[in-house]
Protein backbone atom coordinates (compact mmCIF):
# COMPACT_ATOMS: atom_id res chain seq x y z
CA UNK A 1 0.00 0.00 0.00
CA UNK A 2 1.47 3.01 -0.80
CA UNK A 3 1.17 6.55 0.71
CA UNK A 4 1.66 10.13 -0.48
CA UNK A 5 1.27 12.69 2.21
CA UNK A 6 1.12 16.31 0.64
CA UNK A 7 1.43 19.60 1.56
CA UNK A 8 0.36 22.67 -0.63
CA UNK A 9 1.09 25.83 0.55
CA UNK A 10 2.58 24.67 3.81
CA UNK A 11 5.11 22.44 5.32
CA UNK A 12 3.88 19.40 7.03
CA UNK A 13 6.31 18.46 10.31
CA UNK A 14 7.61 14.66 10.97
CA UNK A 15 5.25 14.54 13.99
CA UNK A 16 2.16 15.08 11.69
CA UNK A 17 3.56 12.60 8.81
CA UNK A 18 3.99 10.01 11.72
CA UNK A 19 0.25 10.55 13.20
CA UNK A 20 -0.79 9.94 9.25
CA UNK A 21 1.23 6.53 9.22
CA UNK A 22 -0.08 5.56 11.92
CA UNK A 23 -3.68 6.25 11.59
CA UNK A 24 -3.51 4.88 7.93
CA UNK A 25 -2.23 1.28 9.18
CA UNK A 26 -6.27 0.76 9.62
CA UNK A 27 -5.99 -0.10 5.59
CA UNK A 28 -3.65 -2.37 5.95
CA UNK A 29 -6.25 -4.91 6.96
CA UNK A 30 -7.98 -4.48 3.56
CA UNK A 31 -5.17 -6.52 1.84
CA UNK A 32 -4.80 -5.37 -1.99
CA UNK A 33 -8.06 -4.00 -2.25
CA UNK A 34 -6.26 -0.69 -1.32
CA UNK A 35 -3.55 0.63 -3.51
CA UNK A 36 -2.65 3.63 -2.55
CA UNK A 37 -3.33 6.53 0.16
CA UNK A 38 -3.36 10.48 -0.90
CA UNK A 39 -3.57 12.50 2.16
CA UNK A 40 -3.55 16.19 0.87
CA UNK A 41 -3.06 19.61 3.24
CA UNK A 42 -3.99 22.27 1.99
CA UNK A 43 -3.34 25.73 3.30
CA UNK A 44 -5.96 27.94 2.02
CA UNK A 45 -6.49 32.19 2.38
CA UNK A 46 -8.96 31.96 5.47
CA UNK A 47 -11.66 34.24 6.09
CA UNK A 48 -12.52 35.85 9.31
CA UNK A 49 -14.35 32.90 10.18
CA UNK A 50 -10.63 30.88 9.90
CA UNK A 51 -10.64 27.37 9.30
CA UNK A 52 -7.87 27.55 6.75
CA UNK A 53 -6.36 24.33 7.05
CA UNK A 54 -8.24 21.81 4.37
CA UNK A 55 -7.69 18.35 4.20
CA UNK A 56 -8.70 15.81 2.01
CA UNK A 57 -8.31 11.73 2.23
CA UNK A 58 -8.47 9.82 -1.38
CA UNK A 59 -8.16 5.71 -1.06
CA UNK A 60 -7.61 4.33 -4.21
CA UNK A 61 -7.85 1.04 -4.64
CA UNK A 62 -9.45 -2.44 -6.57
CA UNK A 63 -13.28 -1.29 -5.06
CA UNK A 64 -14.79 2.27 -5.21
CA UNK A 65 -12.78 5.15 -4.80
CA UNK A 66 -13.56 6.46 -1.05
CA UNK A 67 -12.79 10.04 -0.22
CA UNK A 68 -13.52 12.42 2.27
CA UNK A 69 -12.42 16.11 3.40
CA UNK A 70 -12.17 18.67 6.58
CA UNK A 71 -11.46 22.11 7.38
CA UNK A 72 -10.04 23.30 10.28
CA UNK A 73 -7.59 26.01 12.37
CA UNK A 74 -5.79 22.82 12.90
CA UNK A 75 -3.94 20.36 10.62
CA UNK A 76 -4.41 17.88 13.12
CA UNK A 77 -8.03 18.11 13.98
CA UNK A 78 -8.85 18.65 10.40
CA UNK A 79 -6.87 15.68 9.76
CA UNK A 80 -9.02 13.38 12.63
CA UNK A 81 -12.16 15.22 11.09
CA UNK A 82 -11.55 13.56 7.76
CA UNK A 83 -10.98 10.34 8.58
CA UNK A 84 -13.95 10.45 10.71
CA UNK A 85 -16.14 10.93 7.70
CA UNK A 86 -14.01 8.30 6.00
CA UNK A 87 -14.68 5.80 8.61
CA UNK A 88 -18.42 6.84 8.69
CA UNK A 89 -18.88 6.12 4.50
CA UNK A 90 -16.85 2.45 5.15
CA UNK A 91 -19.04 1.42 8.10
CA UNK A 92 -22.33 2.68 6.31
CA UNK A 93 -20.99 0.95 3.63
CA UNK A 94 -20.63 -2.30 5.51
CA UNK A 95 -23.77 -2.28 6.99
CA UNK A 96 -26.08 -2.07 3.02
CA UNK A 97 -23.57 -5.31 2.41
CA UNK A 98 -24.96 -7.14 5.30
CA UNK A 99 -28.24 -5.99 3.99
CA UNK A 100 -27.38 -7.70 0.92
CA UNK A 101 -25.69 -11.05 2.18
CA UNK A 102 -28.40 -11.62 4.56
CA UNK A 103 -31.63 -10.35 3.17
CA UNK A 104 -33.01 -9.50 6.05
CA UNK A 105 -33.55 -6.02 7.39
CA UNK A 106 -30.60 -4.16 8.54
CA UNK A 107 -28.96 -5.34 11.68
CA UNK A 108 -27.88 -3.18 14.37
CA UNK A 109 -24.84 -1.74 13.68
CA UNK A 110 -21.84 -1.78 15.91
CA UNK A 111 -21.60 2.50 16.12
CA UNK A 112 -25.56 2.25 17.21
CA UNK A 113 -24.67 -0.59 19.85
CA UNK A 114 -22.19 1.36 21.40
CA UNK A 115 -24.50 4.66 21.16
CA UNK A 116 -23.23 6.80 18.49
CA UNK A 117 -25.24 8.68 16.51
CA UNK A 118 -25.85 7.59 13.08
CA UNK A 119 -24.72 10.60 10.36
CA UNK A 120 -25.54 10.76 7.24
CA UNK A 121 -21.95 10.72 5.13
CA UNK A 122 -22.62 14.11 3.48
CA UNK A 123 -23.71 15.96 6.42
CA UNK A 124 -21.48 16.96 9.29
CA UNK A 125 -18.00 15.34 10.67
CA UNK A 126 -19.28 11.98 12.86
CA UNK A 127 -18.49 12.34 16.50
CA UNK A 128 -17.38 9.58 19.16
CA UNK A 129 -17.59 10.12 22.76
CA UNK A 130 -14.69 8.13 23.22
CA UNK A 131 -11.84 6.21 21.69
CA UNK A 132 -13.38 2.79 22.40
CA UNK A 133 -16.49 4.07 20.05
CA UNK A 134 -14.13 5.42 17.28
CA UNK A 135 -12.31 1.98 17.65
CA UNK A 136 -15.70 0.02 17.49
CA UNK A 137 -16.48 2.34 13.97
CA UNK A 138 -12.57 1.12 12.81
CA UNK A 139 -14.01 -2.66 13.41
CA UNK A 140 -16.92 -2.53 11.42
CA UNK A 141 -15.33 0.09 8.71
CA UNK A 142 -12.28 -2.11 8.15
CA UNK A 143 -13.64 -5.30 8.25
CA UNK A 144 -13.71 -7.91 5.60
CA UNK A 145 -16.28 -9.81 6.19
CA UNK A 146 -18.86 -8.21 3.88
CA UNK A 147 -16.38 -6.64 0.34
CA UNK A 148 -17.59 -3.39 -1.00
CA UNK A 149 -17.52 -5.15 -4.56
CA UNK A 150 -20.35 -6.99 -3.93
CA UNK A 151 -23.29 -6.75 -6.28
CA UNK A 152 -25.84 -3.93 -5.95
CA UNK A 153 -27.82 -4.07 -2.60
CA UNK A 154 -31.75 -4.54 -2.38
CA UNK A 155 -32.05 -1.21 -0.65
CA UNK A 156 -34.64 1.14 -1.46
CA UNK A 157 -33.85 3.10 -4.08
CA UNK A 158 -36.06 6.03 -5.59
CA UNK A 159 -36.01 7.53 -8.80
CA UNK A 160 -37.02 10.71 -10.01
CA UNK A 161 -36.69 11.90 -13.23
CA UNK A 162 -37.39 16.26 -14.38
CA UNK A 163 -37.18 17.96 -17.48
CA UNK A 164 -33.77 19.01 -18.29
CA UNK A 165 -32.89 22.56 -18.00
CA UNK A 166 -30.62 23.75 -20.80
CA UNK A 167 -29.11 26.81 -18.59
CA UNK A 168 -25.49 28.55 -17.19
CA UNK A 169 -24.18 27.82 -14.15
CA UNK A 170 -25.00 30.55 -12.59
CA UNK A 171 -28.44 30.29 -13.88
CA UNK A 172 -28.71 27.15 -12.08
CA UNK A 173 -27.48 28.24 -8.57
CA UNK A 174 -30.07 30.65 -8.61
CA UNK A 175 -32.55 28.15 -9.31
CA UNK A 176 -31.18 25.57 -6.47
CA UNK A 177 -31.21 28.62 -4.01
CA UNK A 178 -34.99 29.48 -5.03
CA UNK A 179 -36.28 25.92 -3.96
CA UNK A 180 -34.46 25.57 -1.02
CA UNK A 181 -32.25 22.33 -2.22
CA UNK A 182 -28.76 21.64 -1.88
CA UNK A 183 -27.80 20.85 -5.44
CA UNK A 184 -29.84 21.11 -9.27
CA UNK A 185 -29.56 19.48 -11.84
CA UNK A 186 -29.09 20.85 -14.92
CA UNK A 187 -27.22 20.83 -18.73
CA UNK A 188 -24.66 23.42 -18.85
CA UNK A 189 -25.27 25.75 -21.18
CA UNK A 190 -22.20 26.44 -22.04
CA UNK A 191 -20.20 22.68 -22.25
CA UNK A 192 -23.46 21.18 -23.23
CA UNK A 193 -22.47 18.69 -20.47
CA UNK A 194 -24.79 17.67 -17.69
CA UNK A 195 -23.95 19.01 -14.45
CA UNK A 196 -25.00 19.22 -10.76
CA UNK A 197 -24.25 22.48 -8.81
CA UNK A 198 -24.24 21.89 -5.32
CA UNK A 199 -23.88 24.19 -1.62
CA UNK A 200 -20.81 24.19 -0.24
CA UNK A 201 -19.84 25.82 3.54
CA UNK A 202 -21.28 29.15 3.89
CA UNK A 203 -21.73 30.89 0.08
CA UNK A 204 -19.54 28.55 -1.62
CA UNK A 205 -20.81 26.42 -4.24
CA UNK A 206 -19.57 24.06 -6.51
CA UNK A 207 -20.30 22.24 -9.60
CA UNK A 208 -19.65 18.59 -11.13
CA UNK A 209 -20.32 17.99 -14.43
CA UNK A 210 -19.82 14.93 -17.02
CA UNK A 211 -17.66 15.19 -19.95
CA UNK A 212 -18.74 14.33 -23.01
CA UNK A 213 -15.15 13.57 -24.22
CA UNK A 214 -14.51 11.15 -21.46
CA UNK A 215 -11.65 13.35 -19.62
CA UNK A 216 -11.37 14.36 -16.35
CA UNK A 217 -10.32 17.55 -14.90
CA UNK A 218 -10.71 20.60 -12.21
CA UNK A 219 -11.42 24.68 -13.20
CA UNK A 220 -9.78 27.29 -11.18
CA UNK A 221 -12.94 29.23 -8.62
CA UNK A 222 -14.77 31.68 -9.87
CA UNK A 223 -17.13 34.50 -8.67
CA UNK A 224 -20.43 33.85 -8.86
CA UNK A 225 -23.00 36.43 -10.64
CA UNK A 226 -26.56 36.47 -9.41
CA UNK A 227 -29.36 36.84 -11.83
CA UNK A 228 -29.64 40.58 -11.58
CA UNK A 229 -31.48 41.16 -14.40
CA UNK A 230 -34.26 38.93 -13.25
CA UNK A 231 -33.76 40.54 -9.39
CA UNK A 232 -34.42 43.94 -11.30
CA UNK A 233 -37.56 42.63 -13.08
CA UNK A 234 -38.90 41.41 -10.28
């Protein structure tokens, strides 16, 4: 298993490369099925509000991809905040597999036996009241028992389908801020590709889009521009 531990726009100190090792021998007990480890600091221009240490966790590896990222004063605590999540999406993971294997309704999970509070993977950082709970997560997270590359699970799945809107980005992070969501979907104007902008910490947003040419890539930020004309109108 290899791992690259980065640091952009800061340097990262022996003592935090050595907390990274050591947190990141949890993969170890996923044999080949992980590849590699990206751990990624980034220092970033903080706002008043601070938190201007980001960073993110990529596993890369024979199953899905598994990734997760934290912001924080702290390199450490950002770091802990991370894998948190990253532990969270394994054991949540774990638990639609046992759905699967068994087909029977979920069991009770080891985090909800040992009282934490179940979070859902794109919400806030998962909290443990104590090591032993964070350890109980690890179990069930990094077990083996039940592979991520098993077949679809029989969970209950909804689909919706809407008409697509052929509109800017912009365009379309006025419309996800008028109904209150989270993310829209939308074609992008512009690429022609379709696209999902979605709310990020305070007024940040972002956007992922598919490309039609099959590459894969990341844009520089930009400012956002409201809909002013329509405002005026209005």
């Amino acid at each position: 298993m290899e791992l690259n531990i980065l640091g952009r726009n800061v340097t990262l100190p022996d003592r935090f490369k050595e907390y990274v090792e050591e947190k990141s021998e949890r993969f170890q007990q996923l044999g080949d099925k992980v590849q590699s480890i990206e751990v990624k600091v980034t220092k970033e221009h903080a706002a008043s509000g601070h938190q201007g240490m980001r960073v993110e966790i990529t596993v890369v590896g024979r199953g899905p991809l598994v990734r997760a990222e934290s912001r924080n004063d702290d390199k450490f605590a950002a770091f802990d905040e991370a894998y948190a999540k990253l532990v969270e999406r394994l054991r949540r993971a774990r638990d639609r597999r046992k759905v699967h294997r068994t087909g029977h309704q979920r069991p009770i999970a080891v985090h909800e036996a040992t009282g934490s509070l179940p979070v859902d993977p794109s919400g806030p950082t998962p909290t443990y009241a104590s090591q032993e709970e964070l350890a109980a997560a690890e179990d069930e997270a990094f077990s083996t028992e039940y592979p991520l590359s098993d077949p679809p699970t029989p969970v209950e799945i909804r689909r919706k389908r809407f008409p697509a809107h052929e509109i800017t980005v912009d365009e379309a992070v006025d419309r996800m801020e008028l109904v209150g969501h989270d993310f829209f979907l939308f074609v992008d104007k512009e690429t022609q590709e379709p696209s999902a902008v979605y709310r990020r910490k305070g007024w940040e947003y972002g956007v992922i889009s598919l490309s039609n040419d099959g590459r894969s890539g990341e844009e520089k930020a930009r400012a956002y521009q409201p809909d002013t004309a329509n405002s005026a109108a209005s």
